[in-house]
C-alpha atoms as a PDB file:
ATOM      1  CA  UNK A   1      60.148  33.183   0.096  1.00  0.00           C
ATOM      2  CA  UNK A   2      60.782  31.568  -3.246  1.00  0.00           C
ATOM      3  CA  UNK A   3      62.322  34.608  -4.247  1.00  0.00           C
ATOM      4  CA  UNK A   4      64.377  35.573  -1.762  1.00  0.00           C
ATOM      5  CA  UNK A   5      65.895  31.661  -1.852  1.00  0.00           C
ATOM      6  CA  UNK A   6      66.701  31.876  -5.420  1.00  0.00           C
ATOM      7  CA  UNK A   7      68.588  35.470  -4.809  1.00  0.00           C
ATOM      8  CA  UNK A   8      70.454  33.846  -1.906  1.00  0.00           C
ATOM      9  CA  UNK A   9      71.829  31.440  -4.493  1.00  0.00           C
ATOM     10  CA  UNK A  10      72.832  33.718  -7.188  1.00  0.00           C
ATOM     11  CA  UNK A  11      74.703  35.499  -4.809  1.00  0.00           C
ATOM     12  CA  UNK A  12      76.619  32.353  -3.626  1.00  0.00           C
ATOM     13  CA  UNK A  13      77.567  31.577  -7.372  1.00  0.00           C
ATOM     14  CA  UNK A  14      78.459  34.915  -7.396  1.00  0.00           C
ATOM     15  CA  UNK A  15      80.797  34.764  -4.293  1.00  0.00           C
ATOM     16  CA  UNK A  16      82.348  31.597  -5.469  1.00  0.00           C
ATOM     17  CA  UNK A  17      83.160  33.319  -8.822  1.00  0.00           C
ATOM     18  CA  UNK A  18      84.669  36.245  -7.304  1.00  0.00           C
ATOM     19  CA  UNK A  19      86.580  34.068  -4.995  1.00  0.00           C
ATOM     20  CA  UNK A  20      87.764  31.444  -7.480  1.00  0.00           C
ATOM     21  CA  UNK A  21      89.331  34.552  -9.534  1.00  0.00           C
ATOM     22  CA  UNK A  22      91.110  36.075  -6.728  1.00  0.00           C
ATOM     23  CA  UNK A  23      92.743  33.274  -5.687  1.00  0.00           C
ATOM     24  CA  UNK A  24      93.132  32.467  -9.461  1.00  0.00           C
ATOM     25  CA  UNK A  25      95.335  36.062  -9.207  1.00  0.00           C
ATOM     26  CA  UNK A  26      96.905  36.095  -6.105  1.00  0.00           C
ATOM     27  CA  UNK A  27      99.569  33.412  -6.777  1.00  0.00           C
ATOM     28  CA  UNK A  28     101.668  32.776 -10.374  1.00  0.00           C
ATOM     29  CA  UNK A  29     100.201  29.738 -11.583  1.00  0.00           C
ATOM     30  CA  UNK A  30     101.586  27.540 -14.843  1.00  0.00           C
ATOM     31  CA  UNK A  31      99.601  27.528 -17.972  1.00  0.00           C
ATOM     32  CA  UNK A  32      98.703  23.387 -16.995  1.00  0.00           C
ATOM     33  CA  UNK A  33      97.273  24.937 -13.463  1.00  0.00           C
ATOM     34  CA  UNK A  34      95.010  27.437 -14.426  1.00  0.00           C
ATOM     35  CA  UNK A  35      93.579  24.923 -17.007  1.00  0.00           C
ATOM     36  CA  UNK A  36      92.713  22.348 -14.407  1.00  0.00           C
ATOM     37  CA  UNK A  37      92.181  25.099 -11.662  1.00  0.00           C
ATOM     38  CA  UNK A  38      89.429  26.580 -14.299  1.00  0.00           C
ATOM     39  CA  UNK A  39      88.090  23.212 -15.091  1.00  0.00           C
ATOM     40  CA  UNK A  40      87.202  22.801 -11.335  1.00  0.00           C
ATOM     41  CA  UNK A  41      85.448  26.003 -10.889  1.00  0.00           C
ATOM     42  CA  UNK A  42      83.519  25.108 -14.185  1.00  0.00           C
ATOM     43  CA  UNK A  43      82.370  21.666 -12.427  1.00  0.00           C
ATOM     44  CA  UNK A  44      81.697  23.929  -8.774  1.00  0.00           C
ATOM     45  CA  UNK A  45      79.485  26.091 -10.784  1.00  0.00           C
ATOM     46  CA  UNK A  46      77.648  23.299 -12.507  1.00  0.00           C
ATOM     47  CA  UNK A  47      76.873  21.272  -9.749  1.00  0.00           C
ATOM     48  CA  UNK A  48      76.008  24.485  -8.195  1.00  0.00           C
ATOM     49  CA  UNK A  49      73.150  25.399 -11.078  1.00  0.00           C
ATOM     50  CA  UNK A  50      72.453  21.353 -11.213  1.00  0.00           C
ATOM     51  CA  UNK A  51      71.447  21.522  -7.289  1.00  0.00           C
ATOM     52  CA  UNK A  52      69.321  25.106  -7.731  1.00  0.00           C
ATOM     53  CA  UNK A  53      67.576  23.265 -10.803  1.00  0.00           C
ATOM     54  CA  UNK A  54      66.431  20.078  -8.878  1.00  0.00           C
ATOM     55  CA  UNK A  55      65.598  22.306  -5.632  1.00  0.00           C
ATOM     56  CA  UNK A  56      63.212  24.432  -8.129  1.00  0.00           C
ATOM     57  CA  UNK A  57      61.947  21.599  -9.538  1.00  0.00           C
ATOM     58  CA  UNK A  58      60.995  20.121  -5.827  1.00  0.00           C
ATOM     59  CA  UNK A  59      59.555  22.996  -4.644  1.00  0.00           C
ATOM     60  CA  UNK A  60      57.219  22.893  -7.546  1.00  0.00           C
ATOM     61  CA  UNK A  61      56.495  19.559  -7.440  1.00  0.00           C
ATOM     62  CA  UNK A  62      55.605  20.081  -3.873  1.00  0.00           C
ATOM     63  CA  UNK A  63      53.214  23.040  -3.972  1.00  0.00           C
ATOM     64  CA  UNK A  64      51.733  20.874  -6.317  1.00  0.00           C
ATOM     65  CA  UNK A  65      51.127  18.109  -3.902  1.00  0.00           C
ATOM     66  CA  UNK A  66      50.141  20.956  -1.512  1.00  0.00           C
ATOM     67  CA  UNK A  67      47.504  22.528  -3.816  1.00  0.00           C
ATOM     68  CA  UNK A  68      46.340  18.880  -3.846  1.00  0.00           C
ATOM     69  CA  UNK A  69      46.193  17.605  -0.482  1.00  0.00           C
ATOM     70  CA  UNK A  70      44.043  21.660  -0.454  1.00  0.00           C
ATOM     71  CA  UNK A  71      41.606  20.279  -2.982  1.00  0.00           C
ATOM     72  CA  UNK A  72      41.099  16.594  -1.132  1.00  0.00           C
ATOM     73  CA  UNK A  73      40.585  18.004   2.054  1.00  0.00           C
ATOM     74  CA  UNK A  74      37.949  20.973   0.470  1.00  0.00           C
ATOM     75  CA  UNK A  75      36.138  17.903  -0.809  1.00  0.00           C
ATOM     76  CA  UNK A  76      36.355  15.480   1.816  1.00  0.00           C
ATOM     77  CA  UNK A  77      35.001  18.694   3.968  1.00  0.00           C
ATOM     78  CA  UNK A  78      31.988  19.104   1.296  1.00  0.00           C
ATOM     79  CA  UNK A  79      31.205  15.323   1.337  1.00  0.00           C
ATOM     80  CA  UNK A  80      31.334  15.794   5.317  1.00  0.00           C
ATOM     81  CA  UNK A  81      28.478  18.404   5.300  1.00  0.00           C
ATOM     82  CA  UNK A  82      26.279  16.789   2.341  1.00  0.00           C
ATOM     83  CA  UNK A  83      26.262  13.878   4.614  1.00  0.00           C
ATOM     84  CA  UNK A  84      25.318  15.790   7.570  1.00  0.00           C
ATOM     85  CA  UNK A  85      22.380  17.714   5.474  1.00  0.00           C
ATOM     86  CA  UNK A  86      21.226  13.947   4.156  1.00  0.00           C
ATOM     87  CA  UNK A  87      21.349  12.258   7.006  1.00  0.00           C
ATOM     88  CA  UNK A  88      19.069  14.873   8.741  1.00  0.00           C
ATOM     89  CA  UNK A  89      16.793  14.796   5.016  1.00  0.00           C
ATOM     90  CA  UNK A  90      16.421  11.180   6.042  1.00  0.00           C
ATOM     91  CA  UNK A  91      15.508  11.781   9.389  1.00  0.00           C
ATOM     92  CA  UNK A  92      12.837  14.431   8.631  1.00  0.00           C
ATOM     93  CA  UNK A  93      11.299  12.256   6.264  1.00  0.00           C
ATOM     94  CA  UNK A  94      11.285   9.202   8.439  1.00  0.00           C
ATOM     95  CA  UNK A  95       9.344  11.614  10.911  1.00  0.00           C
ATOM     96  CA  UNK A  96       7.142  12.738   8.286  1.00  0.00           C
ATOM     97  CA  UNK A  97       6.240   9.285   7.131  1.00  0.00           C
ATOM     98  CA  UNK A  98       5.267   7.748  10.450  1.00  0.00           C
ATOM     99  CA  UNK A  99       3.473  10.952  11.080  1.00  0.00           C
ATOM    100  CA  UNK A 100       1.644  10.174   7.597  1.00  0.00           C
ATOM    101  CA  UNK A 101       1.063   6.286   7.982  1.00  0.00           C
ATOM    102  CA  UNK A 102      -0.699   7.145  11.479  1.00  0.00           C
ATOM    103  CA  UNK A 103      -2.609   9.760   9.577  1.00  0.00           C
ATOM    104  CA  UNK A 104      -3.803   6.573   7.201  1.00  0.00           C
ATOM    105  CA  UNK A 105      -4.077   4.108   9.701  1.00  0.00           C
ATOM    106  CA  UNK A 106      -6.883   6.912  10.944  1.00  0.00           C
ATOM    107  CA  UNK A 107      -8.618   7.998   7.537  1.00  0.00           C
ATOM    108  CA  UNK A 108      -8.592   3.938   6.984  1.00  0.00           C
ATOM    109  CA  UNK A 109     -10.722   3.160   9.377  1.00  0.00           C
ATOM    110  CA  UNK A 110     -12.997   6.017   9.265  1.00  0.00           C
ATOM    111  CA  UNK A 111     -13.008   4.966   5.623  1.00  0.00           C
ATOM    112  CA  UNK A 112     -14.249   1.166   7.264  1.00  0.00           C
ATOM    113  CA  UNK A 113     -16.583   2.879   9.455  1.00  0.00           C
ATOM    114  CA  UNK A 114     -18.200   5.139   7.054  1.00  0.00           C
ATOM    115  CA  UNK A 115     -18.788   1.935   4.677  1.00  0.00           C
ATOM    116  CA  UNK A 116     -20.209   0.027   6.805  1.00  0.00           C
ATOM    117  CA  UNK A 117     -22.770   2.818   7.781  1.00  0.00           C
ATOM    118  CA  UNK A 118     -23.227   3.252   3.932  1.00  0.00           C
ATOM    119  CA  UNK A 119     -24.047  -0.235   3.406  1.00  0.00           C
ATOM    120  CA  UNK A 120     -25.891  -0.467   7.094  1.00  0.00           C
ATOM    121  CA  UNK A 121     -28.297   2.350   5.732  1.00  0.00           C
ATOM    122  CA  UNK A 122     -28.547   0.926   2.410  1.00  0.00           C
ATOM    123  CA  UNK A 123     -29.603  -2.540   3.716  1.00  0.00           C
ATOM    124  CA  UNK A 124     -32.362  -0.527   5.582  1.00  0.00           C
ATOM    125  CA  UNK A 125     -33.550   1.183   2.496  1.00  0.00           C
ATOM    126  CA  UNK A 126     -34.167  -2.277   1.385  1.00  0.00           C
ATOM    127  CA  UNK A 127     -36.219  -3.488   4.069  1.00  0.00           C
ATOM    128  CA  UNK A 128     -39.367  -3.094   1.976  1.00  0.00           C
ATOM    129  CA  UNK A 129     -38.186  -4.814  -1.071  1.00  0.00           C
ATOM    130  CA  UNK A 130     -38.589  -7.976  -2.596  1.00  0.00           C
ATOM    131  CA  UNK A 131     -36.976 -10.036  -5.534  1.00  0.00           C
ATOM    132  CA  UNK A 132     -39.455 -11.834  -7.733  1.00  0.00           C
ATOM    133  CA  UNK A 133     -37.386 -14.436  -9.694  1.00  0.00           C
ATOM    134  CA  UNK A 134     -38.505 -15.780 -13.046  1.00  0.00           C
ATOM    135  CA  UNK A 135     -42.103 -13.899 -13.857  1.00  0.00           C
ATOM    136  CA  UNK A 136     -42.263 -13.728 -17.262  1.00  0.00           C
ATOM    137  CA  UNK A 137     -40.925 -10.456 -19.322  1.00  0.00           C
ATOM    138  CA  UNK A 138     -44.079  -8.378 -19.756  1.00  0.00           C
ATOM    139  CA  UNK A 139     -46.629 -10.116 -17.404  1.00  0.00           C
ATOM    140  CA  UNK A 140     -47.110  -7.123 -15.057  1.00  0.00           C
ATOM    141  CA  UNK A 141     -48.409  -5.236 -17.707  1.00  0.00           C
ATOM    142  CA  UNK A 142     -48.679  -1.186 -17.996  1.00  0.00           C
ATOM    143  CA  UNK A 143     -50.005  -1.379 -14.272  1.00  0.00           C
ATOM    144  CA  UNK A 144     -47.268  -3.594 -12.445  1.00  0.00           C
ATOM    145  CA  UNK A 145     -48.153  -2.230  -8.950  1.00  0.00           C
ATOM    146  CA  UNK A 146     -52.019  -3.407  -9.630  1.00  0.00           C
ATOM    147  CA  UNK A 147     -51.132  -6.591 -11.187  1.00  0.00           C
ATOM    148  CA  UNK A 148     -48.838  -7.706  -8.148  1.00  0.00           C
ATOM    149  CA  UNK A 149     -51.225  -7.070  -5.610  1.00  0.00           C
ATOM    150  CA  UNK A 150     -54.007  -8.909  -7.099  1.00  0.00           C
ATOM    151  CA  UNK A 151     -51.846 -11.695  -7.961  1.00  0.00           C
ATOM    152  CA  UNK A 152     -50.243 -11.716  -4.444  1.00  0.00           C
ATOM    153  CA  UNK A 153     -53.650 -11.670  -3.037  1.00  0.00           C
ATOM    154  CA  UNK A 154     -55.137 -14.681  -5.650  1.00  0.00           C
ATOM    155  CA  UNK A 155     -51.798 -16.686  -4.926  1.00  0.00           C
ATOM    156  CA  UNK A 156     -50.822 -16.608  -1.497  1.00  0.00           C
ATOM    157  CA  UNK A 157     -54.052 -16.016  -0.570  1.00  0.00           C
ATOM    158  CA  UNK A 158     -53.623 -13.238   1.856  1.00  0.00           C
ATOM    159  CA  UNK A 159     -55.252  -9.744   2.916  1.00  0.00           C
ATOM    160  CA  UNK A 160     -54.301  -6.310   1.012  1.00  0.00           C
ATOM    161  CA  UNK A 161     -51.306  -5.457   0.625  1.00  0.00           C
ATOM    162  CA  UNK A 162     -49.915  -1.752  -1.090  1.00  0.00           C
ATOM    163  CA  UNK A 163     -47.052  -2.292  -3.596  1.00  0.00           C
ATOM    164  CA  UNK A 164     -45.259   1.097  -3.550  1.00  0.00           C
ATOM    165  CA  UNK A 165     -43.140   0.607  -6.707  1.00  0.00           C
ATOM    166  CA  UNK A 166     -42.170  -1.918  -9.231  1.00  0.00           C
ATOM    167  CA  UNK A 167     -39.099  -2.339 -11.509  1.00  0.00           C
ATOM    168  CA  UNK A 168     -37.106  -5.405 -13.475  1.00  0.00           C
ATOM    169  CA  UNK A 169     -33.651  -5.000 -13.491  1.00  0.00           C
ATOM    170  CA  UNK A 170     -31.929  -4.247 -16.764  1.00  0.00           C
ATOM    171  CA  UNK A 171     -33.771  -3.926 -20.390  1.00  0.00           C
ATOM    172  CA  UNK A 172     -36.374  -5.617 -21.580  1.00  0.00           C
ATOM    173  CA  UNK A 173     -35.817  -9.369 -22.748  1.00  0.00           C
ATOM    174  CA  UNK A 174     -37.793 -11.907 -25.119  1.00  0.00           C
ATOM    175  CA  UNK A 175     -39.557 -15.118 -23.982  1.00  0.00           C
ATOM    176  CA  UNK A 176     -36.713 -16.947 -25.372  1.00  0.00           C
ATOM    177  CA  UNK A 177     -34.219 -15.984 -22.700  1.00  0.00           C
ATOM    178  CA  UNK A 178     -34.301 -15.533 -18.992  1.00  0.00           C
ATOM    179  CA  UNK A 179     -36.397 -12.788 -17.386  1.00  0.00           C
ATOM    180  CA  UNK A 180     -35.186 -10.446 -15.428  1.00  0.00           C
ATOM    181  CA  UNK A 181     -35.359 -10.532 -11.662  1.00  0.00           C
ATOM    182  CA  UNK A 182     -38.498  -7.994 -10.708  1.00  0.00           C
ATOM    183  CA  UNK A 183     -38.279  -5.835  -7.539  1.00  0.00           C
ATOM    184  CA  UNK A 184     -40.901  -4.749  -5.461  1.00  0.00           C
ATOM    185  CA  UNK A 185     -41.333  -2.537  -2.753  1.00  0.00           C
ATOM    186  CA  UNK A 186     -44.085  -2.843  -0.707  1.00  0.00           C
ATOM    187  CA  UNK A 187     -45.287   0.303   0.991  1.00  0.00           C
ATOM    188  CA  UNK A 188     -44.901  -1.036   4.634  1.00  0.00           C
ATOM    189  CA  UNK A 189     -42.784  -3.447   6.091  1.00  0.00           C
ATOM    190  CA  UNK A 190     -45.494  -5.330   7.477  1.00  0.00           C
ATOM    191  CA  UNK A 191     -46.623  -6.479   4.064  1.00  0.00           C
ATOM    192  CA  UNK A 192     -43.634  -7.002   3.136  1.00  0.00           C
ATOM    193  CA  UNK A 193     -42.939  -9.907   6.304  1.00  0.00           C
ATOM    194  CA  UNK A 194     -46.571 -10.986   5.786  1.00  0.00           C
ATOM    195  CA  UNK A 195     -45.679 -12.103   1.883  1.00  0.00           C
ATOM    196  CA  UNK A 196     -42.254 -13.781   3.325  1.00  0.00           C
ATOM    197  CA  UNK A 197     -44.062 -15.759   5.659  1.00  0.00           C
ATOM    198  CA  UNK A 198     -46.648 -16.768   3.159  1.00  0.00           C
ATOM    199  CA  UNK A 199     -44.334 -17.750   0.532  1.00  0.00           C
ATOM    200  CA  UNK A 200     -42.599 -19.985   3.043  1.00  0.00           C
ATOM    201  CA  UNK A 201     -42.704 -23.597   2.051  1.00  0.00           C
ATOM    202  CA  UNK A 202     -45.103 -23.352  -0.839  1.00  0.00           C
ATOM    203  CA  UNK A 203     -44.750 -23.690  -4.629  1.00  0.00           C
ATOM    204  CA  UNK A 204     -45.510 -20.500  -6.154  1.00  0.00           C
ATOM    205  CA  UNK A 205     -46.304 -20.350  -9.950  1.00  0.00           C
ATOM    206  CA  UNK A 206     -47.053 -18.272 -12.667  1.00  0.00           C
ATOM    207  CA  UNK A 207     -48.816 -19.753 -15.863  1.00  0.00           C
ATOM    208  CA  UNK A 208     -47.372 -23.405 -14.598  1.00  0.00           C
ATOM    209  CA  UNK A 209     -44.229 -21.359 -14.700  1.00  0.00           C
ATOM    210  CA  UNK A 210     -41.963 -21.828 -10.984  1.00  0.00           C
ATOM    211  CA  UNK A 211     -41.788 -17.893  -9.793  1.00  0.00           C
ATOM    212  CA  UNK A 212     -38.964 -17.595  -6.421  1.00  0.00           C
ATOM    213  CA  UNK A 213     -38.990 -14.737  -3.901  1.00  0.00           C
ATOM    214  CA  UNK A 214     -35.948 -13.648  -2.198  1.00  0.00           C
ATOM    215  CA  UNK A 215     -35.064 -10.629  -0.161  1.00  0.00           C
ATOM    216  CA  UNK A 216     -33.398  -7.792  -1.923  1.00  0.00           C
ATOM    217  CA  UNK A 217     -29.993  -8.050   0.202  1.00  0.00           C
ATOM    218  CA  UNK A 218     -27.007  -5.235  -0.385  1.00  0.00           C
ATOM    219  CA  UNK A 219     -24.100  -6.960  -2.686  1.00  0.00           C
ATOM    220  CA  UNK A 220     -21.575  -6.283   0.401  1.00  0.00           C
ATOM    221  CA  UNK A 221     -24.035  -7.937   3.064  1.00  0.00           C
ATOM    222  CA  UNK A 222     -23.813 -10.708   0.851  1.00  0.00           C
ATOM    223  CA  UNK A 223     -20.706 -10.909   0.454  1.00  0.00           C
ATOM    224  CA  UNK A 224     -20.300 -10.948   4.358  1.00  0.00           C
ATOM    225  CA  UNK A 225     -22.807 -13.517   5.146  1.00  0.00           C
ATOM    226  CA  UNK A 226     -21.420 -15.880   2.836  1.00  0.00           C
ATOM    227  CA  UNK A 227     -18.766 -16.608   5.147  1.00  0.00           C
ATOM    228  CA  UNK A 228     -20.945 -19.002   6.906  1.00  0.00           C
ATOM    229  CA  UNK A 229     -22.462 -20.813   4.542  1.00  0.00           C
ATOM    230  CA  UNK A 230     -20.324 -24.049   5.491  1.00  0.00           C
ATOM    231  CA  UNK A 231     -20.538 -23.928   8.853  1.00  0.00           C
ATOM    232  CA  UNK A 232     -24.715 -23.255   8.268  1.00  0.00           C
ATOM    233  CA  UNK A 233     -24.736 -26.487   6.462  1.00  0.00           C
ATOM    234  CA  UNK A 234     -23.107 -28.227   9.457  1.00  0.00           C
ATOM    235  CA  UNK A 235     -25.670 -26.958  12.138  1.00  0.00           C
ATOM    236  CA  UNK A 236     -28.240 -28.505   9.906  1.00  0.00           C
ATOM    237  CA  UNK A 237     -26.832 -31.669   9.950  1.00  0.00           C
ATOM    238  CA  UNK A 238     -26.347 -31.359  13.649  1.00  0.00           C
ATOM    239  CA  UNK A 239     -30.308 -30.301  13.823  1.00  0.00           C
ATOM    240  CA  UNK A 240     -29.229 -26.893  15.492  1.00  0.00           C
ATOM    241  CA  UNK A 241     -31.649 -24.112  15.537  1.00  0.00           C
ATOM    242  CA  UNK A 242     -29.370 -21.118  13.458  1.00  0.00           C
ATOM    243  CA  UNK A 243     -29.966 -18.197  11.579  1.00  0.00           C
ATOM    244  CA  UNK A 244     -28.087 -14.828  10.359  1.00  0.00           C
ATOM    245  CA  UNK A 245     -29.041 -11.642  11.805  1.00  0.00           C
ATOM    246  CA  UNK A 246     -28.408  -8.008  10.229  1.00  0.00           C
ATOM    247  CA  UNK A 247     -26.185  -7.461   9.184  1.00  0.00           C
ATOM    248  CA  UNK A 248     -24.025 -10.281   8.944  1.00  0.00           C
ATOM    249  CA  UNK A 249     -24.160 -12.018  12.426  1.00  0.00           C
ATOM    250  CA  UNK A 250     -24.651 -15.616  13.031  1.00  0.00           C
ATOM    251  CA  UNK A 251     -26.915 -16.857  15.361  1.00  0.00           C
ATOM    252  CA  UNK A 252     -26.951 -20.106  16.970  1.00  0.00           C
ATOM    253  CA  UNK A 253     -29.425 -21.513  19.729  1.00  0.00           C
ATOM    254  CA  UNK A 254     -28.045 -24.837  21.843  1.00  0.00           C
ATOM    255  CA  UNK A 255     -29.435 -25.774  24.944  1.00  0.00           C
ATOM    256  CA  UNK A 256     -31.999 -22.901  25.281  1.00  0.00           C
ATOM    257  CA  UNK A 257     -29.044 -20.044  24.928  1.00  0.00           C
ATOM    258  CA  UNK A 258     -28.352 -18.129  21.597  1.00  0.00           C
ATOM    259  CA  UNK A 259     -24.626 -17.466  20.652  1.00  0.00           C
ATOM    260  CA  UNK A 260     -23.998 -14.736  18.120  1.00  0.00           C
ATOM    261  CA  UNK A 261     -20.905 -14.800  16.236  1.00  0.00           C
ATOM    262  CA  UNK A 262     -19.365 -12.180  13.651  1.00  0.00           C
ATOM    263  CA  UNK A 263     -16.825 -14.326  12.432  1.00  0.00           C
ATOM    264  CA  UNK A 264     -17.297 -17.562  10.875  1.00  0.00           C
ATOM    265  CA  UNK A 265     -13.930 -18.976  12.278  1.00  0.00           C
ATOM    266  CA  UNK A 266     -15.338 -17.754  15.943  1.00  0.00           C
ATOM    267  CA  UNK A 267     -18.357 -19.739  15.342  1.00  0.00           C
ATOM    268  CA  UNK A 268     -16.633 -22.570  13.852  1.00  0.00           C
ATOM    269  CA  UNK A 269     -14.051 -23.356  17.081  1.00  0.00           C
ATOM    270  CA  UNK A 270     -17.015 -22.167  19.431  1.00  0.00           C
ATOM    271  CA  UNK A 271     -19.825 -24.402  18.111  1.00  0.00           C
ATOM    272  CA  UNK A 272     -18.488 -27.071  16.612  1.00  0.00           C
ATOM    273  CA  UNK A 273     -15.207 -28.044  18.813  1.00  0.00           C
ATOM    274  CA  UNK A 274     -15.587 -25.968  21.931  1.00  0.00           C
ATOM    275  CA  UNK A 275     -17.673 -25.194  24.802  1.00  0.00           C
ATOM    276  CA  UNK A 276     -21.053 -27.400  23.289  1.00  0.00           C
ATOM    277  CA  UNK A 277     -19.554 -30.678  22.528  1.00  0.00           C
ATOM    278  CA  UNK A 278     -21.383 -31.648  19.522  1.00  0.00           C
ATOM    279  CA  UNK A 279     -21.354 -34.944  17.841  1.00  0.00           C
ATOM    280  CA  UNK A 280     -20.263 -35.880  14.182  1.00  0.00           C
ATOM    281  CA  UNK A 281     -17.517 -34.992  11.672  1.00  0.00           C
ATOM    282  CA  UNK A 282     -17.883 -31.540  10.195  1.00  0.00           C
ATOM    283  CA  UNK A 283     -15.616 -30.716   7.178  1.00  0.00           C
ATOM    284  CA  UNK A 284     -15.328 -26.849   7.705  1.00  0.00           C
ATOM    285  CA  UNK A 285     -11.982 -25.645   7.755  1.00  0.00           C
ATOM    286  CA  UNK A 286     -10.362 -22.083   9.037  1.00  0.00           C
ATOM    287  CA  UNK A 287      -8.949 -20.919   5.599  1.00  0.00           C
ATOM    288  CA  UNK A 288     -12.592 -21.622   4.111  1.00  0.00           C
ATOM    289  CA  UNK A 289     -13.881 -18.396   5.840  1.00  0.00           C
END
């Protein structure tokens, strides 16, 4: 189309050549005439070739605004569809991550459960054992398991008992330090209660040298029945009858019923300003549990 416009004006210059000479020959004209009367065809043609100039130059320039209004909309059309594929990225993975955080809301607390029957059979394992505090390094001799049933037997004065296995915890220490705590594990849990209840209430030494027995608790049972230690210390004061059960439950008897609590916080609101109307000030607080 280009081409065919710029033909179409050559061949009006053209015509307006041809027809400025003809009528240049047709009639006798003065020397002065044919001067001006060439002049003006000059100044025709010119403005002529000026117009055809500027009307290339705007069809350039405008192809070139075409070509680039082409390009915007190509990109504005590319933007358009990576939008499209991102936004539907975002909603796969927002599908994918609720489907993964119910996955370890699940594993979590099969994760809980499994501990606590880890530490639950652990604590159970334990039954048998007991912690003998501050019996001096090297006093069991070659034959521990010998040495603690006679002694047992001389001390707390009670029948037989079988000691299964004996160990001190950690390496072996010199009588200027601390000893190490000595476990025992009696072979049946009966002994085992029998030497608990002896022990209760009595002074037990070795050599004029203060020996303690304590049961050999998991760390994490520990850790659980600590919770209650201050609200333990305010049922004494109160003269309740209270003790913690396994694994980590608190028991507490008022008025010939027994409450059990897993919580200390529970036991705390329930106990000491609830249902049993108790008298004195108690200084346990929620954010202590």
């Amino acid at each position: 189309e280009k081409g065919k416009q710029h033909k179409l004006t050559d061949y009006h210059l053209r015509g307006e050549m041809q027809k400025a000479n003809a009528n240049s020959c047709s009639a006798p004209m003065v020397a002065g005439d044919r001067e001006e009367n060439s002049k003006s065809q000059s100044s025709k043609v010119d403005e002529i070739l000026s117009v055809n100039s500027i009307q290339k130059d705007f069809s350039s320039r405008f192809d070139e605004v075409l070509g680039s209004i082409d390009s915007v909309r190509k990109e504005i059309n590319d933007c358009t569809q990576r939008i499209t594929e991102t936004e539907a990225g975002i909603s796969d993975a927002e599908s994918e991550i609720e489907t993964l955080r119910a996955k370890v809301d699940t594993l979590e607390s099969k994760k809980k459960d499994s501990e606590d029957k880890v530490m639950d059979l652990e604590a159970r394992s334990r039954q048998n054992n007991q912690r003998l505090v501050n019996l001096p390094e090297g006093a069991e001799g070659q034959n521990p398991c010998e040495f603690l049933e006679k002694w047992l037997l001389e001390t707390l004065g009670v029948g037989a008992v079988a000691v299964q296995r004996v160990n001190r915890i950690g390496p072996w220490r010199d009588s200027t330090t601390a000893p190490h705590t000595l476990i025992m594990r009696f072979l049946s849990y009966k002994d085992k209660q029998l030497i608990a209840r002896s022990r209760a209430n009595t002074d037990i030494r070795y050599q004029n040298q203060q020996v303690r027995f304590y049961p050999d608790t998991v760390a994490g049972l520990l850790q659980l029945r600590k919770q209650f230690d201050l609200i333990r210390t305010e049922l004494r004061k109160l003269g309740l009858r209270h003790g913690v059960a396994h694994p980590a439950k608190l028991l507490v008897t008022y008025q010939d019923r027994t409450h059990a609590f897993k919580i200390a916080v529970a036991a705390y609101v329930h106990v000491l300003m609830g249902n049993m109307e108790l008298q004195g000030p108690t200084t346990f607080k929620e954010g202590q549990t």
